[in-house]
Protein backbone atom coordinates (compact mmCIF):
# COMPACT_ATOMS: atom_id res chain seq x y z
CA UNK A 1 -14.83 29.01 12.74
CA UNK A 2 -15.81 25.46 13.59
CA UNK A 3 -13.17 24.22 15.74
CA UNK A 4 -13.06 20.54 15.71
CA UNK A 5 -9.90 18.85 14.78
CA UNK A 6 -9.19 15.20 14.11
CA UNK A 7 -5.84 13.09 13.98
CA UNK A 8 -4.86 10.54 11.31
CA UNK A 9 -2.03 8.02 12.48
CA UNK A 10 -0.33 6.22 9.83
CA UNK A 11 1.59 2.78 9.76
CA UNK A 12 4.35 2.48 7.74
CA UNK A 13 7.13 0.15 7.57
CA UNK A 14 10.15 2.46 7.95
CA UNK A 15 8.15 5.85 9.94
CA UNK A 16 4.88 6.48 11.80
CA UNK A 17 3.69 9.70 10.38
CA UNK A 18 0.41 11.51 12.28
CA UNK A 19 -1.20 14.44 11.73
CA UNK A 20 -4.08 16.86 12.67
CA UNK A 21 -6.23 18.44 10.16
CA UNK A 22 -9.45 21.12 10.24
CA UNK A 23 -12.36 20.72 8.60
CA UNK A 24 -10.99 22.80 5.83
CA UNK A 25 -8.20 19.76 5.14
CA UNK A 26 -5.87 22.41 6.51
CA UNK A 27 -2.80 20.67 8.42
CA UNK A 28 -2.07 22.17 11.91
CA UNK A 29 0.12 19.79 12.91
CA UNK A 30 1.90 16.93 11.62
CA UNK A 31 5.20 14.56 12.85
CA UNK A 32 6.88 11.25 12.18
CA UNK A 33 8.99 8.71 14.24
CA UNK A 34 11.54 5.89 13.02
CA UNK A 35 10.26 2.06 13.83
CA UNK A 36 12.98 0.19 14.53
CA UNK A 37 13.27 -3.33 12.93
CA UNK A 38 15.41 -6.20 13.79
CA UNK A 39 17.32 -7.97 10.23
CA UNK A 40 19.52 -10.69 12.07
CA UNK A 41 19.68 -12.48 8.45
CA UNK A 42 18.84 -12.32 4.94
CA UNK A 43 15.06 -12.91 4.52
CA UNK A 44 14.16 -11.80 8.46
CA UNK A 45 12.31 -8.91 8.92
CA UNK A 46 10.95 -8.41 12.50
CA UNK A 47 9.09 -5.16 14.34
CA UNK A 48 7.98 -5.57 18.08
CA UNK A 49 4.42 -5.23 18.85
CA UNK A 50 5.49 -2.82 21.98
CA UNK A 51 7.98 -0.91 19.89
CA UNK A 52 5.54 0.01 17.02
CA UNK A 53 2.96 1.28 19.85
CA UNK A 54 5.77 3.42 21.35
CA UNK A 55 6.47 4.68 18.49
CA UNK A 56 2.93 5.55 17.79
CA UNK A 57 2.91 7.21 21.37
CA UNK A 58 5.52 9.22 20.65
CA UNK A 59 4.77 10.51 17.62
CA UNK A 60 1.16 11.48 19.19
CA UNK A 61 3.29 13.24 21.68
CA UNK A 62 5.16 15.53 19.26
CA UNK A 63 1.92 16.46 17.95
CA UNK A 64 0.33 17.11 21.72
CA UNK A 65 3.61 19.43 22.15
CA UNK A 66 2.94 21.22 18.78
CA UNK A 67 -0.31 22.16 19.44
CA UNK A 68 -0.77 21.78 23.79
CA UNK A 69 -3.96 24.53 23.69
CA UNK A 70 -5.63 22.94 21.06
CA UNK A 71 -5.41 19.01 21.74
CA UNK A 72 -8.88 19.50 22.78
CA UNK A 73 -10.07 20.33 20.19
CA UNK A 74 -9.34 16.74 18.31
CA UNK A 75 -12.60 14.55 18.49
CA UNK A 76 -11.03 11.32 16.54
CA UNK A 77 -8.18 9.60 16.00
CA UNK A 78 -8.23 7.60 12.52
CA UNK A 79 -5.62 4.93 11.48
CA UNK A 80 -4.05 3.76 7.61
CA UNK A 81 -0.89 2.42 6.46
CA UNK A 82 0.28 -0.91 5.55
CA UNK A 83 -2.64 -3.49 4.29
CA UNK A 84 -0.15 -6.94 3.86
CA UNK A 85 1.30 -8.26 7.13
CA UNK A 86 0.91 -11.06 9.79
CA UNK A 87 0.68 -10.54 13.92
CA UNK A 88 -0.15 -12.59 16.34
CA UNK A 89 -1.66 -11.84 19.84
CA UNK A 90 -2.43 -13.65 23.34
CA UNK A 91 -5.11 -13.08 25.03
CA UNK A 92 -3.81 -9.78 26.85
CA UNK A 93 -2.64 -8.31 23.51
CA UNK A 94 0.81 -9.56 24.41
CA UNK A 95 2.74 -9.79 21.00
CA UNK A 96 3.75 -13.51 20.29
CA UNK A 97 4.22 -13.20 16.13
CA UNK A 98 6.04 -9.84 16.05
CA UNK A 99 4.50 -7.76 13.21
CA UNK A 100 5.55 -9.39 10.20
CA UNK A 101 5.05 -7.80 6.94
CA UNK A 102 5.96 -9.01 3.38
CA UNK A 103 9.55 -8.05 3.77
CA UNK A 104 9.84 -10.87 6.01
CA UNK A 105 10.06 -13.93 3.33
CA UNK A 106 10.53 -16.83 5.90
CA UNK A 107 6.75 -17.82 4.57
CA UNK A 108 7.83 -17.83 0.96
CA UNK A 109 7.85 -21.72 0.59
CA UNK A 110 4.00 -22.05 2.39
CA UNK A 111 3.03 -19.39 -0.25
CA UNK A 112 3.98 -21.24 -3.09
CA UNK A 113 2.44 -24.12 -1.15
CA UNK A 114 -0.94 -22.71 -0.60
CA UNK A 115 -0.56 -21.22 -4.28
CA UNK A 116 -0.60 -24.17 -6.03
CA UNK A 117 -2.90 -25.70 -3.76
CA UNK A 118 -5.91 -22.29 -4.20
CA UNK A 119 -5.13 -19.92 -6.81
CA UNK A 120 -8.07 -20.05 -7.68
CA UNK A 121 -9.81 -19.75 -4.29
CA UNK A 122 -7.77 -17.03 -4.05
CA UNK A 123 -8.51 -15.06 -6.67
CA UNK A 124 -12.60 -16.30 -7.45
CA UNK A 125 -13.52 -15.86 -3.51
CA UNK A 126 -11.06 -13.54 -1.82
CA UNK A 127 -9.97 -11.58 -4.98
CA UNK A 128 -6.01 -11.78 -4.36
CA UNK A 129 -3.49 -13.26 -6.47
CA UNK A 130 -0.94 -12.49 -2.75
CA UNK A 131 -2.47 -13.71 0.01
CA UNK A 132 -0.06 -12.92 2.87
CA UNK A 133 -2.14 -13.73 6.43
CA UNK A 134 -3.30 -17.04 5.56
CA UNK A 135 0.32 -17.95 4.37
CA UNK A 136 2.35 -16.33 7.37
CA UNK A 137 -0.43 -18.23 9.54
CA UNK A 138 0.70 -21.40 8.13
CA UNK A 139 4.21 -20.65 8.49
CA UNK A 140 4.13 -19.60 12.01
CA UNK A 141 2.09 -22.54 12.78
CA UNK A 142 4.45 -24.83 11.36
CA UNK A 143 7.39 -23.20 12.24
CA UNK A 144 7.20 -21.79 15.74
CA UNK A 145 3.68 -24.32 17.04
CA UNK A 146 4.60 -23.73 20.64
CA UNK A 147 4.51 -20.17 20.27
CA UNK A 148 1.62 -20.41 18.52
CA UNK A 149 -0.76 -22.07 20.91
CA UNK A 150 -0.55 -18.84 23.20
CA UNK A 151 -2.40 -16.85 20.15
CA UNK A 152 -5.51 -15.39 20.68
CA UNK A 153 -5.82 -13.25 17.85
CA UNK A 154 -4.39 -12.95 14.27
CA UNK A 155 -4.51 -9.05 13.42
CA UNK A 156 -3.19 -5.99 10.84
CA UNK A 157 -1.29 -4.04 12.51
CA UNK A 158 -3.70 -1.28 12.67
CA UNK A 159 -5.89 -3.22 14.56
CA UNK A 160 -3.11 -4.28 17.15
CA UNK A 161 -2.41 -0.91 17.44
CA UNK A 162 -6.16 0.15 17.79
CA UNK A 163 -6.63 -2.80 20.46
CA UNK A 164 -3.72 -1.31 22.65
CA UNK A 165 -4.87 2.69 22.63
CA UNK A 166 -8.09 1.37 23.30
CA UNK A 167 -7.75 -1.03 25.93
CA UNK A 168 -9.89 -2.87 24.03
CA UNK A 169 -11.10 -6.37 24.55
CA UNK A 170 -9.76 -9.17 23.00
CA UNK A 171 -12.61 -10.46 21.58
CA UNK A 172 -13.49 -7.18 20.37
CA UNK A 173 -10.49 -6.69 17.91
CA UNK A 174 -11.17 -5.60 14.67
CA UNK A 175 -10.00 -5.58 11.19
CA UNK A 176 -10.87 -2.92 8.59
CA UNK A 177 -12.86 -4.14 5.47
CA UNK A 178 -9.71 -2.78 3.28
CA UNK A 179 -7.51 -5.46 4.40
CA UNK A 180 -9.19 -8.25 3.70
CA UNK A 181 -7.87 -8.90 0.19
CA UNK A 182 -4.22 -9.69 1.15
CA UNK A 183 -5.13 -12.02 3.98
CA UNK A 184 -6.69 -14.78 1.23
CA UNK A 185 -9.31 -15.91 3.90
CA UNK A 186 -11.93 -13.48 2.73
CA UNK A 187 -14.90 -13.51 0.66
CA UNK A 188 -14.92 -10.31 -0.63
CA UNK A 189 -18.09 -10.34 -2.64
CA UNK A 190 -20.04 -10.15 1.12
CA UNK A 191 -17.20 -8.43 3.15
CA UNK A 192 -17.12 -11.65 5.63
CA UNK A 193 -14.80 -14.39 6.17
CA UNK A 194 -14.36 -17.29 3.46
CA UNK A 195 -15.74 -20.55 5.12
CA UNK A 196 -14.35 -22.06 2.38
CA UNK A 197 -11.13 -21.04 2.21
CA UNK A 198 -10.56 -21.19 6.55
CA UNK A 199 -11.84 -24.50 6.27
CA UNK A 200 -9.79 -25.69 3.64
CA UNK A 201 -6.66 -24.10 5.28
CA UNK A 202 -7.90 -25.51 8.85
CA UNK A 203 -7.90 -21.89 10.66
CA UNK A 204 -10.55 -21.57 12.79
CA UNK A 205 -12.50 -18.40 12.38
CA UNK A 206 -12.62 -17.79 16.44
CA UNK A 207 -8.58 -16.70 15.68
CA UNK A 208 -9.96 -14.14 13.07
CA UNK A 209 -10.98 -9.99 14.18
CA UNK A 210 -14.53 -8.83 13.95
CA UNK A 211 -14.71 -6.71 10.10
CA UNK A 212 -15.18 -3.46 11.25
CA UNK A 213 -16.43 -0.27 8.91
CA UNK A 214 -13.89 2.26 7.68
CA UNK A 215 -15.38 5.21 9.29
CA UNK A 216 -16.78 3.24 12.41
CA UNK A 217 -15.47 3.78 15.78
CA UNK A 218 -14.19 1.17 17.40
CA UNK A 219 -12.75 2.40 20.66
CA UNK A 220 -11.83 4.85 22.96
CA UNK A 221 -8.36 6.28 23.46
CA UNK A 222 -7.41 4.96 27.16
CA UNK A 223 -6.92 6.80 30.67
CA UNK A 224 -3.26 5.40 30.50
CA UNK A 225 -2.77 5.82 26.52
CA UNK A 226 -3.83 9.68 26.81
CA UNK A 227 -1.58 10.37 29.76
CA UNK A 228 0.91 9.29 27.77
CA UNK A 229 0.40 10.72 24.50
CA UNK A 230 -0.62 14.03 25.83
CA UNK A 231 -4.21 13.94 24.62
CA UNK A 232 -7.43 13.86 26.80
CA UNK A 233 -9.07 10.26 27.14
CA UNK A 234 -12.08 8.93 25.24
CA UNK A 235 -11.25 10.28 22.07
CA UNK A 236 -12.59 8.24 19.50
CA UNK A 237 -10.99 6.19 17.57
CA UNK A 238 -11.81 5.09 14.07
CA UNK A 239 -11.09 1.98 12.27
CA UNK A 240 -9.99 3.89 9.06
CA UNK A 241 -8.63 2.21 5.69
CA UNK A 242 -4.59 0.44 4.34
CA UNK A 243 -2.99 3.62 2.91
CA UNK A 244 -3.84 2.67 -0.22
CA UNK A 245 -7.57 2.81 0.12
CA UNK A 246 -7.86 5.95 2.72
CA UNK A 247 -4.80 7.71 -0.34
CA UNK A 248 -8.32 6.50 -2.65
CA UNK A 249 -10.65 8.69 -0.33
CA UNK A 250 -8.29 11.65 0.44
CA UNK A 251 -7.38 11.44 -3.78
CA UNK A 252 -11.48 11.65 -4.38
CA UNK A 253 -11.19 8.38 -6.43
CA UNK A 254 -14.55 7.85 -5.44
CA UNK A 255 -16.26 7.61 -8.89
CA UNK A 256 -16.71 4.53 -11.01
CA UNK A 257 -14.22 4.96 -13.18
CA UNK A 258 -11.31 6.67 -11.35
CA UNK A 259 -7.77 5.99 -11.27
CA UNK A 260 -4.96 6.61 -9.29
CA UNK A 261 -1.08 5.67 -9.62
CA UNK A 262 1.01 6.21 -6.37
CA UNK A 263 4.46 6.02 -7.03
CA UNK A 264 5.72 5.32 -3.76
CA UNK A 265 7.85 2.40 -2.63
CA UNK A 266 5.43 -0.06 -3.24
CA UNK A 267 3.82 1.53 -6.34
CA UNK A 268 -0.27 0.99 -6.55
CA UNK A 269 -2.50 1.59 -9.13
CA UNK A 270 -6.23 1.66 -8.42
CA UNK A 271 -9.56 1.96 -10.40
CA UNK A 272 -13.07 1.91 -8.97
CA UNK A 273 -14.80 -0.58 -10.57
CA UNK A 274 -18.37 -1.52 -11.14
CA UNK A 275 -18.49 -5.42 -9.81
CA UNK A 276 -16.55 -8.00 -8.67
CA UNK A 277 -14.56 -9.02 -11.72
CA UNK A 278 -10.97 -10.96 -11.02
CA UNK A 279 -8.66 -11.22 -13.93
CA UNK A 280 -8.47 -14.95 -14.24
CA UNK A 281 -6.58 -14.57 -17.71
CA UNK A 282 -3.64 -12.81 -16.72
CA UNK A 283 -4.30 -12.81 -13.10
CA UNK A 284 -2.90 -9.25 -13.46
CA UNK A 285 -4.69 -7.26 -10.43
CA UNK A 286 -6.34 -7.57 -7.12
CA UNK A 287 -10.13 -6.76 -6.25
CA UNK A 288 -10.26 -4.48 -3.06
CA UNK A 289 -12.49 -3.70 -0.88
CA UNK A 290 -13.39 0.02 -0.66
CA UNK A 291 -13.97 2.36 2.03
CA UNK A 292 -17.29 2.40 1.69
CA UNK A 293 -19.89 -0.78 1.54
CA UNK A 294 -20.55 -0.64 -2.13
CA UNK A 295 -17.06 0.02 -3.13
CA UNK A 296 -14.81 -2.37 -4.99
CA UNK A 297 -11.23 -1.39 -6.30
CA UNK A 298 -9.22 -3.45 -9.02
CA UNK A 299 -5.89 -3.12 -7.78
CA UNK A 300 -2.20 -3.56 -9.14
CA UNK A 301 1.14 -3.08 -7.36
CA UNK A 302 4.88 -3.52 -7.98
CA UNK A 303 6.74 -4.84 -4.74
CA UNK A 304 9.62 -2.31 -3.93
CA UNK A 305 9.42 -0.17 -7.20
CA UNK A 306 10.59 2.85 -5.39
CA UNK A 307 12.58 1.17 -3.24
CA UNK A 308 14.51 -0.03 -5.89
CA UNK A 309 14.88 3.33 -7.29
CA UNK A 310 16.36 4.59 -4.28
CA UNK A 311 18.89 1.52 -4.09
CA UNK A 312 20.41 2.57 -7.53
CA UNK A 313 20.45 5.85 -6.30
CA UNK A 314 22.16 5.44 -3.12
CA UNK A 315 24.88 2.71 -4.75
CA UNK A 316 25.06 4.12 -8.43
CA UNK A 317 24.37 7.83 -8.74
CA UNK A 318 24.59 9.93 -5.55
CA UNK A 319 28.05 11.39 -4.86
CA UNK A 320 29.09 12.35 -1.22
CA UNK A 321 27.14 13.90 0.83
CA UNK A 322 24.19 14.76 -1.74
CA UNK A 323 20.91 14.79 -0.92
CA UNK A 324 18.56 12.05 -2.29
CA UNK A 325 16.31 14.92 -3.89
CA UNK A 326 18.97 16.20 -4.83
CA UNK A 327 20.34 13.50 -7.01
CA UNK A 328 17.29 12.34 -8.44
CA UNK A 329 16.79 15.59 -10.18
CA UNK A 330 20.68 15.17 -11.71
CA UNK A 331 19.00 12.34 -12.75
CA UNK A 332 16.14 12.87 -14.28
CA UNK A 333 17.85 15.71 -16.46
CA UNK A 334 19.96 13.14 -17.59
CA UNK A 335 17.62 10.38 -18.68
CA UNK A 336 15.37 13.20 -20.10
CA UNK A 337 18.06 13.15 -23.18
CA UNK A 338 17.29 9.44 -23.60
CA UNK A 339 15.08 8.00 -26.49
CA UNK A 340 12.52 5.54 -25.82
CA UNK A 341 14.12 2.13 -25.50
CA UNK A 342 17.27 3.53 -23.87
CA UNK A 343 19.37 2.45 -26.57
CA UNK A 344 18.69 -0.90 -26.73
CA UNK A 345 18.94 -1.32 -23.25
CA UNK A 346 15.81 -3.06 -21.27
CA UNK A 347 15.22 -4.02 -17.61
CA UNK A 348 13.20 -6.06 -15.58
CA UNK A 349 13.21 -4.05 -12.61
CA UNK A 350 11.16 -6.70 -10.09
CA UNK A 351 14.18 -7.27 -7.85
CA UNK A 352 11.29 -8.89 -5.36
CA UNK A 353 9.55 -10.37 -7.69
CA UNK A 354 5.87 -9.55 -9.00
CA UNK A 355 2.65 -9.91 -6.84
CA UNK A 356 0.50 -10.01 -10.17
CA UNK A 357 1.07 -12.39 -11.46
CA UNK A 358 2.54 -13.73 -8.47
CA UNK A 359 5.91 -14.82 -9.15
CA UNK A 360 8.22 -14.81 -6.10
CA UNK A 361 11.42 -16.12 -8.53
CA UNK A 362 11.67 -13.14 -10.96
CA UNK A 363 14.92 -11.01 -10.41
CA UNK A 364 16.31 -7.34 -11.61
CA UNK A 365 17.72 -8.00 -14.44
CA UNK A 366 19.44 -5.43 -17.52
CA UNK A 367 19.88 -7.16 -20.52
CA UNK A 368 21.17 -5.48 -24.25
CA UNK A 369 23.93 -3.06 -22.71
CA UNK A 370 27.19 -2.20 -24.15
CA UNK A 371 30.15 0.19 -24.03
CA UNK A 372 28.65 3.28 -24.93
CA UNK A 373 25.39 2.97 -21.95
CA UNK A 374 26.29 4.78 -19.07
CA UNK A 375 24.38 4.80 -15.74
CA UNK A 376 21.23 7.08 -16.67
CA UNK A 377 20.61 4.70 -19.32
CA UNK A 378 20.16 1.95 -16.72
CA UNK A 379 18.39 3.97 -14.34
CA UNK A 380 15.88 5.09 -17.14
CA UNK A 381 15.73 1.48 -17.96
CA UNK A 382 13.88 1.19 -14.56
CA UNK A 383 11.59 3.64 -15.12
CA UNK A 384 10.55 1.96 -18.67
CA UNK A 385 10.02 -1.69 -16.83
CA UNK A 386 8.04 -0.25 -14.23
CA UNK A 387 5.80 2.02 -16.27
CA UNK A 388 5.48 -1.13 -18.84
CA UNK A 389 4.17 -2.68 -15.94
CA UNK A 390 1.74 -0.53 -14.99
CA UNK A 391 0.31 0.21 -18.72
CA UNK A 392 -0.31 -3.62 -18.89
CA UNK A 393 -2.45 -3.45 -15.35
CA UNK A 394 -4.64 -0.85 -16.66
CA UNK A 395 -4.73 -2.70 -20.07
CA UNK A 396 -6.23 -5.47 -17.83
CA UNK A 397 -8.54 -3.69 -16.04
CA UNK A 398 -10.41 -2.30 -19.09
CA UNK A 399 -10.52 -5.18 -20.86
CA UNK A 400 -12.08 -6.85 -17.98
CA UNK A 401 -14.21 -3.43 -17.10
CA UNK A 402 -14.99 -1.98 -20.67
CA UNK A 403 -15.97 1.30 -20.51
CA UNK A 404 -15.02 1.73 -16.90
CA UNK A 405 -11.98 3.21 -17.52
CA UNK A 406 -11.15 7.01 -18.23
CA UNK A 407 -8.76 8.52 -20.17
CA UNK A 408 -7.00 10.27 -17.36
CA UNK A 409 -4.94 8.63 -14.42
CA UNK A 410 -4.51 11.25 -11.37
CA UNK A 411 -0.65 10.25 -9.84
CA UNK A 412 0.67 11.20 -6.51
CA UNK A 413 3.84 9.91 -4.50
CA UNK A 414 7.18 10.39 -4.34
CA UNK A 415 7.72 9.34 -8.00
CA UNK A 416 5.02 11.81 -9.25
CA UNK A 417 7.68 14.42 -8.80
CA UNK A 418 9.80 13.11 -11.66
CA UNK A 419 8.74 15.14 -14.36
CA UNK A 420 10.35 12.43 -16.76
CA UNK A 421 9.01 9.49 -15.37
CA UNK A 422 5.41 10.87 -15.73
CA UNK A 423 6.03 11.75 -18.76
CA UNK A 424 6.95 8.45 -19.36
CA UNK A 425 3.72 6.93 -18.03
CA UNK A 426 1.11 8.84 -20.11
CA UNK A 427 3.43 7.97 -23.01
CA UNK A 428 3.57 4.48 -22.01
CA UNK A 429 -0.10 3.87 -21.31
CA UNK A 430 -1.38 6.43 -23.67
CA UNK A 431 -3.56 7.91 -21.28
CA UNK A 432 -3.18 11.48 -19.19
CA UNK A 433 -1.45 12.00 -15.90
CA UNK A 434 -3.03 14.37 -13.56
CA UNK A 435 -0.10 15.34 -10.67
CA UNK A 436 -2.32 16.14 -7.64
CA UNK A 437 -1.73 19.40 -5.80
CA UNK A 438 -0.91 16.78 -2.27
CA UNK A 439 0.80 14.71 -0.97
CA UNK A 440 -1.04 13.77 2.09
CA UNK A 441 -4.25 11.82 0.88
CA UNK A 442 -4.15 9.27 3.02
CA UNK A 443 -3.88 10.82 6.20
CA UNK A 444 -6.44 13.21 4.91
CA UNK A 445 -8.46 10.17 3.60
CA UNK A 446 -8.19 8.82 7.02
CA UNK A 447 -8.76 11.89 8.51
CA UNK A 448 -12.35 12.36 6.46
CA UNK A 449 -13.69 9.13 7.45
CA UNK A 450 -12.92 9.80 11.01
CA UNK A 451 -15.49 12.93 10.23
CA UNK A 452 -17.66 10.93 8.78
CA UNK A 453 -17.99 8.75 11.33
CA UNK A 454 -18.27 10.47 14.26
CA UNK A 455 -20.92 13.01 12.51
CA UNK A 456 -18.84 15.89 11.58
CA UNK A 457 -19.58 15.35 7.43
CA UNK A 458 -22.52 13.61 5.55
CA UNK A 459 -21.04 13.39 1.71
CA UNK A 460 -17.43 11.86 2.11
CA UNK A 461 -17.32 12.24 -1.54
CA UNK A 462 -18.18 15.76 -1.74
CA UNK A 463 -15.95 16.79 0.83
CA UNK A 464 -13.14 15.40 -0.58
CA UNK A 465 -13.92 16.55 -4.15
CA UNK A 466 -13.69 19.93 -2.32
CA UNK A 467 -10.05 19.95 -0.97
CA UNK A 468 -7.58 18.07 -4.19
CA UNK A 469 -7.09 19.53 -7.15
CA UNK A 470 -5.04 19.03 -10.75
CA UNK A 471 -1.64 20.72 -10.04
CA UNK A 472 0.02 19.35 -13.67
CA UNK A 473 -1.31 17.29 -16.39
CA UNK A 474 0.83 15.14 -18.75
CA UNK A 475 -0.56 14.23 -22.13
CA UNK A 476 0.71 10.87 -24.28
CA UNK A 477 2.98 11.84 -26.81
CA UNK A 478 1.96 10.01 -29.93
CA UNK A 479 5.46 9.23 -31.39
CA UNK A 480 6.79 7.90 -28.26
CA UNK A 481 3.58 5.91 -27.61
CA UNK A 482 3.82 4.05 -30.77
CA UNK A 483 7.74 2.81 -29.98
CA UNK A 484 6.59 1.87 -26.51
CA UNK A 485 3.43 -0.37 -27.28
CA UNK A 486 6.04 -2.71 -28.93
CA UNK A 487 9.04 -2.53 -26.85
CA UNK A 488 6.28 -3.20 -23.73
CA UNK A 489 4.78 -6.15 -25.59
CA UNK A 490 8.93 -6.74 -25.38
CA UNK A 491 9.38 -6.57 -22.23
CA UNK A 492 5.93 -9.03 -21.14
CA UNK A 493 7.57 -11.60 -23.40
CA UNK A 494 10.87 -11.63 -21.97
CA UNK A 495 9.57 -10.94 -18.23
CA UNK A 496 7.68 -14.42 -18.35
CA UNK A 497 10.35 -16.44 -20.51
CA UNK A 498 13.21 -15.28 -17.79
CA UNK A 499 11.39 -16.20 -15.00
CA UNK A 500 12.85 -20.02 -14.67
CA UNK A 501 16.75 -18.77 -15.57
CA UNK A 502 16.16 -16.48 -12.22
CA UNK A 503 14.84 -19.20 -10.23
CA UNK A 504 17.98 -20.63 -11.01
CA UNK A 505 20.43 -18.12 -9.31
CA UNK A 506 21.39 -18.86 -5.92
């Protein structure tokens, strides 16, 4: 029995999660730990570089505990999680920026800005209809310019993290190819730094990491890093891949072609794709870099889909002292009684507004309800605006990528257990939705490149094609496809003309 291990550490917004898998994609070991956040007012949304690496510590440390005779076995310590953020760094990897992700809006007006300004830099060069970095950079720069002359680096959080394990030096800090959509200073087609864009923006590329591999390793886990994690030092660590594109490699979406929908709280879909083809039209999805050199993903999310979910949830349906799972499966008996179209009743369910198109004014709204609609009705309402979204992304990507597209779409996430709401989907989209049998792709993902990287596995793609499989499959129904193809065409029309009565609320 071979007995290497490796580790997988991912970054989320709310939890780091980590865990150690075998060769065999067999978990031995997994753990989370909170990351605290600071939200002194509406709009501020603030992490400490020093907490999130404590955090990351100490949820190595659980692990180290689980497992104490076999934490030397692990050979590599692989990163993912979240691919749009900001963070600023001296030159002794002292946090000046905080980590700023996109729940922190304070950069909302230099977006618009730097929208209006290169849109179409943005999507032609670096393949993003969001760009986050190059917005927050402007924003801090403006903002906070005495705080910003002590910056050294601009990073993802991965790589911050990565730099402090690693002791690494500062000039040596990396960022993963599969971030460079959302920073909008990238050229994707060549995997390097826009010249264009960084000098139209006037940000000098000396701030900017080295692009580093997905399965390259990029450091060493320190003396004082290991002591305190409870691991041995040198232990390689490996760039890795954003959750979304390491969920790609742990899902096996690895052949042109394949799609994925992860209903999570920031739901993604993702196709490989042949070439780099933006959706200038509609500007409906993102082109992502892949794991792998050749790679390219077209790439659609909805900001806080599940999140919102869970807010009507929490203030609308749960009663007591129910569990959340718990009360989503009341609910999901309940809509399942509902006809397409809930009765009349529609919602535009972007309470943050959409990424793609990027619209940063678009609200929740309900619109059509009456006496006789009662709360499933507006929670299935949800459901319906989110899944119309999502049919019109992959409409987009197979009009711009004819023939690329297959008639299945695997699904994974929290949502995917909602037997309803996939349902839902397929009928929505017309196409078929494979449930996978887990949940833990991109930690796997991550986990496989680490292999890879350090010489464990030769075929990434065969290996994962080995280890995920089809646990349920959900087939359009062709009835309930036919009402939905209008009341979606419904729901683009209205999404676009209530845009401007939104960006009226205050």
């Amino acid at each position: 029995m071979k007995k290497e291990l490796l580790m997988a550490v991912d970054l989320g917004t709310s939890f780091v999660k980590c865990g150690v898998y075998n060769l065999d994609s067999e978990c031995i070991a997994a753990a989370s730990e909170a990351v605290k956040d600071e939200r002194p007012a509406p709009g501020i949304f603030i992490q400490h570089g020093e907490e999130l690496v404590d955090s990351v510590i100490r949820c190595i440390r659980k692990i180290s505990e689980q497992i104490p005779d076999r934490t030397k076995d692990i050979e590599a310590i692989a990163f993912t999680g979240q691919m749009a953020g900001f963070m600023g760094v001296d030159k002794d990897w002292n946090d000046v920026t905080g980590w700023s992700c996109s729940l922190d809006t304070r950069f909302a007006p230099y977006a618009e800005k730097q929208m209006e300004k290169l849109s179409d830099e943005f999507l032609s060069i670096s393949g993003t209809n969001s760009p986050l970095f190059s917005t927050k950079y402007e924003w801090f720069k403006n903002d906070f310019p005495g705080e910003a002359d002590r910056i050294a680096k601009y990073l993802m959080i991965s790589g911050y993290v990565i730099g402090k394990l690693g002791e690494v030096p500062i000039e040596e800090a990396v960022m993963d190819g599969s971030f460079l959509a959302w920073t909008g200073l990238a050229d994707i087609k060549n995997r390097s730094w826009s010249e264009t864009i960084c000098k139209k923006l006037e940000i000098p590329q000396g701030f900017l990491p080295r692009i580093s591999q997905s399965n390259e390793i990029v450091g060493r886990l320190s003396q004082k890093a290991a002591e305190a994690a409870g691991l041995r030092s040198g232990i390689a660590l490996v760039s890795g891949a954003g959750d979304k594109i390491a969920g790609c490699v742990g899902a096996n979406v690895l052949n042109k072609g394949d799609m994925i929908f992860e209903a999570a709280s920031y739901a993604g879909l993702s196709c490989l794709v042949d070439d780099f083809r933006p959706d200038y039209d509609q500007r409906y999805f993102d082109v992502l870099c892949g794991a792998f050199e050749e790679d390219l993903y077209a790439h659609y999310y909805i900001p806080g889909s599940g999140i919102t979910l869970n807010w009507f949830m929490d203030h609308f349906a749960r009663k007591g002292e129910e569990s959340l799972g718990a009360a989503f499966a009341q609910m999901d008996e309940r809509v399942d009684q509902i006809p397409p179209g809930c009765d009349g009743l529609m919602a535009i369910g972007m309470m943050g507004g959409t990424a793609m198109p990027f619209d940063g004014s678009l609200k929740g709204v309900w619109m059509g309800f009456n006496w006789a609609h009662r709360k499933e009705h507006f929670y299935r309402a949800l459901q319906e605006s989110f899944s119309y979204a999502v049919s019109t992304a992959i409409d987009r990507i197979n009009a711009r990528y004819p023939g690329c597209g297959q008639d299945s779409v695997k699904i994974i996430g929290g949502g995917a257990r909602s037997k309803v709401w996939t349902q839902m989907l397929a009928d929505v989209s017309q196409k078929t939705f494979e449930r996978l049998d887990r949940e833990d792709i991109a930690l796997w993902g991550a986990c496989l490149l680490a292999a890879n990287g350090i010489g464990l596995i030769e075929d990434v793609r065969e290996a994962a094609g080995a280890h995920v499989h089809v646990k349920e499959v959900y087939r359009p129904n062709k009835e309930r496809a036919a009402r939905y193809g209008e009341l979606k065409e419904q729901y683009n029309r209205y999404a676009r003309e209530l845009s401007p009565y939104c960006k009226g609320l205050k």
